[in-house]
Protein backbone atom coordinates (compact mmCIF):
# COMPACT_ATOMS: atom_id res chain seq x y z
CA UNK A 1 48.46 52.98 33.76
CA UNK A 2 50.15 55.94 35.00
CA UNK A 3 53.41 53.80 36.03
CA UNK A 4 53.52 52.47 32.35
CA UNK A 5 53.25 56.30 30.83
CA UNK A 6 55.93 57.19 32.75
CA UNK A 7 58.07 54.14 31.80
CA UNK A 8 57.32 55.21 28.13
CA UNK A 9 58.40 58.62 28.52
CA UNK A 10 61.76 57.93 30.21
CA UNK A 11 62.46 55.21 27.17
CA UNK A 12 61.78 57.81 24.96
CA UNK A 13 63.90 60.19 26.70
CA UNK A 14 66.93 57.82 26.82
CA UNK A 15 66.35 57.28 23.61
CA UNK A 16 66.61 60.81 22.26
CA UNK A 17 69.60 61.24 24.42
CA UNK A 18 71.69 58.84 21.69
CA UNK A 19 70.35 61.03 19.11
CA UNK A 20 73.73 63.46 19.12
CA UNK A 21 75.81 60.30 18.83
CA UNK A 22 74.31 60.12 14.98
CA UNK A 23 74.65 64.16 14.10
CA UNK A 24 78.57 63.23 14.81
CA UNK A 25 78.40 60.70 11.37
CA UNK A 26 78.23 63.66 9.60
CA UNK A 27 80.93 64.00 6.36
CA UNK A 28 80.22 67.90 5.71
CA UNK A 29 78.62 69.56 8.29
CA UNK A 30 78.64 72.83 6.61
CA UNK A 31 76.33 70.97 3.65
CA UNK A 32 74.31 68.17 6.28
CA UNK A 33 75.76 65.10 3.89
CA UNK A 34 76.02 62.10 5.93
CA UNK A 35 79.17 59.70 4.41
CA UNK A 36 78.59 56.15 2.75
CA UNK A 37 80.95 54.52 5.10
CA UNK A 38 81.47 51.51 2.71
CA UNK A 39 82.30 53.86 -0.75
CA UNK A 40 82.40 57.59 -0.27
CA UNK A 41 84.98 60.11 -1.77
CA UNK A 42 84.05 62.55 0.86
CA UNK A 43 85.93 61.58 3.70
CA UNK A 44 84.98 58.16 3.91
CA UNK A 45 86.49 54.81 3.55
CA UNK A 46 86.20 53.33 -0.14
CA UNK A 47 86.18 49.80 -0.08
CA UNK A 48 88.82 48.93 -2.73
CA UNK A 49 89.68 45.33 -1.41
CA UNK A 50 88.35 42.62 0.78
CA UNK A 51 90.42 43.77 4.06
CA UNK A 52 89.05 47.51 3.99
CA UNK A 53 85.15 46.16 3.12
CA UNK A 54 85.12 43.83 6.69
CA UNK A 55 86.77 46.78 8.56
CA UNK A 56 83.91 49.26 6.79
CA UNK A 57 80.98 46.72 7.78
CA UNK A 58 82.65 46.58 11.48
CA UNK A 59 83.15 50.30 11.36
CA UNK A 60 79.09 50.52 10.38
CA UNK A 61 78.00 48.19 12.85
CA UNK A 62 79.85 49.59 15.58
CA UNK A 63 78.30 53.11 14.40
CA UNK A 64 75.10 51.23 15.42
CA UNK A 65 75.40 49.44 18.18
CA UNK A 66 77.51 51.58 20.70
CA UNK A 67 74.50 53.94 21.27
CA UNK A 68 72.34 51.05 21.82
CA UNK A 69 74.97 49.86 24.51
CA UNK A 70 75.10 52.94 26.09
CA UNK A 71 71.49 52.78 26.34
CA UNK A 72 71.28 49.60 27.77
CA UNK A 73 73.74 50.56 30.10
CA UNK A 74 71.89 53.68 31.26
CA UNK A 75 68.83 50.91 31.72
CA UNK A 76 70.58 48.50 33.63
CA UNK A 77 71.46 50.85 35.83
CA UNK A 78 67.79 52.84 36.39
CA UNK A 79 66.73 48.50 36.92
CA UNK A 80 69.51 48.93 40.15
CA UNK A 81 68.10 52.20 41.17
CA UNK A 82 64.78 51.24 41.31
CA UNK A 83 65.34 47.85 42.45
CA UNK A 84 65.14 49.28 46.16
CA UNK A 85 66.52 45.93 47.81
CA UNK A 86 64.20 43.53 46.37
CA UNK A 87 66.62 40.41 45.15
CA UNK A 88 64.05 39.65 42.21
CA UNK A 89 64.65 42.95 40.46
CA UNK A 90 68.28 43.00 41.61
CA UNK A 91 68.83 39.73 39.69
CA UNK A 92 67.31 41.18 36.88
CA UNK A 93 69.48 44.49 36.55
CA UNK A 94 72.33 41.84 37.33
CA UNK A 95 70.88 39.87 34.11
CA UNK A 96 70.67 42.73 32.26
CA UNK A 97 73.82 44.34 32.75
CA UNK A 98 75.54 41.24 32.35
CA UNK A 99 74.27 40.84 28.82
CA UNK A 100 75.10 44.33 27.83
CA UNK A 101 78.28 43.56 28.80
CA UNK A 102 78.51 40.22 26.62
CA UNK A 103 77.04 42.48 23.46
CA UNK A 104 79.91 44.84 24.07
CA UNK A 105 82.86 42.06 23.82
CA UNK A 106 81.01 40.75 21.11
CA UNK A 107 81.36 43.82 19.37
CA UNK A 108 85.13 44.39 20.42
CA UNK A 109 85.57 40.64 19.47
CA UNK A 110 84.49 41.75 15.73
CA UNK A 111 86.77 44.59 16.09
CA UNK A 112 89.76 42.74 16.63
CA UNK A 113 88.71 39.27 14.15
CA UNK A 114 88.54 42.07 11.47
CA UNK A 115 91.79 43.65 12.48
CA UNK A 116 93.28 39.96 12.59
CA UNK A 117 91.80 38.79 9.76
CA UNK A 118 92.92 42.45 7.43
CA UNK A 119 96.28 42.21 8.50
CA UNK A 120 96.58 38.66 7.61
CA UNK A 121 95.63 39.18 4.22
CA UNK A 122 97.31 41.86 3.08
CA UNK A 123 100.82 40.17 4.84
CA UNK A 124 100.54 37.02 2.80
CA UNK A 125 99.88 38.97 -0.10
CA UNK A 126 102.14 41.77 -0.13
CA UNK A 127 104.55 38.99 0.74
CA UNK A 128 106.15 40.85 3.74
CA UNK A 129 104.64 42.94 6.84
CA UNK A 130 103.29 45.73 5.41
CA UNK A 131 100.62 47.06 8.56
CA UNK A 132 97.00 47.29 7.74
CA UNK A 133 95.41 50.40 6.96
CA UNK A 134 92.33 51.56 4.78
């Protein structure tokens, strides 16, 4: 019982650690507003047309899942440390940090399909090269 407890409280611990991550979202920090990232007039990006909306969902999702990365990250690696030579936990840290590693391209992936996919857009229809931005 003990062993889980302590499990519990270093998951919990991990987790607070991501908690600055969040206080950085803030729009106003003199005022504590936190931005709409899809429509805000505060600093934000306002979705006007389709190109800016996918990069503001990509932008939000990234907002999200980075700290859970990290965290996973800082997990795969306690799985190492504790693994203390025994293959069967080694494989699993291996497992796990491989898949953190997947979620991360994943979310780079989405980075650069919404990029692509912007920039496409707006070139065929402004009609020339006009570069991408929100």
């Amino acid at each position: 019982m003990k062993k889980y407890s302590t499990q519990l409280i270093s998951l919990t611990a991990l987790i607070l650690m991501t908690f600055p991550v969040f206080s950085q979202a803030l729009c106003n920090p003199s005022s504590g507003t936190y931005c709409n990232p899809l429509n805000s007039g505060t600093g934000g990006v306002t979705a006007t047309d389709i190109p800016c909306f996918l990069l503001s969902i990509v932008d939000l999702v990234f907002l999200i899942g980075v700290p859970i990365i990290v965290m996973f990250i800082i997990y795969s690696g306690f799985l190492f440390v504790t693994a203390g030579g025994n293959e069967a936990k080694i494989s699993k840290a291996r497992t796990s940090f491989m898949w953190t590693m997947l979620g991360a391209l994943v979310l780079l992936g989405a980075k650069a399909i919404a990029l692509a996919v912007g920039t496409t857009i707006i070139s065929l229809g402004a009609g020339g090269g006009a570069p991408f931005s929100c």
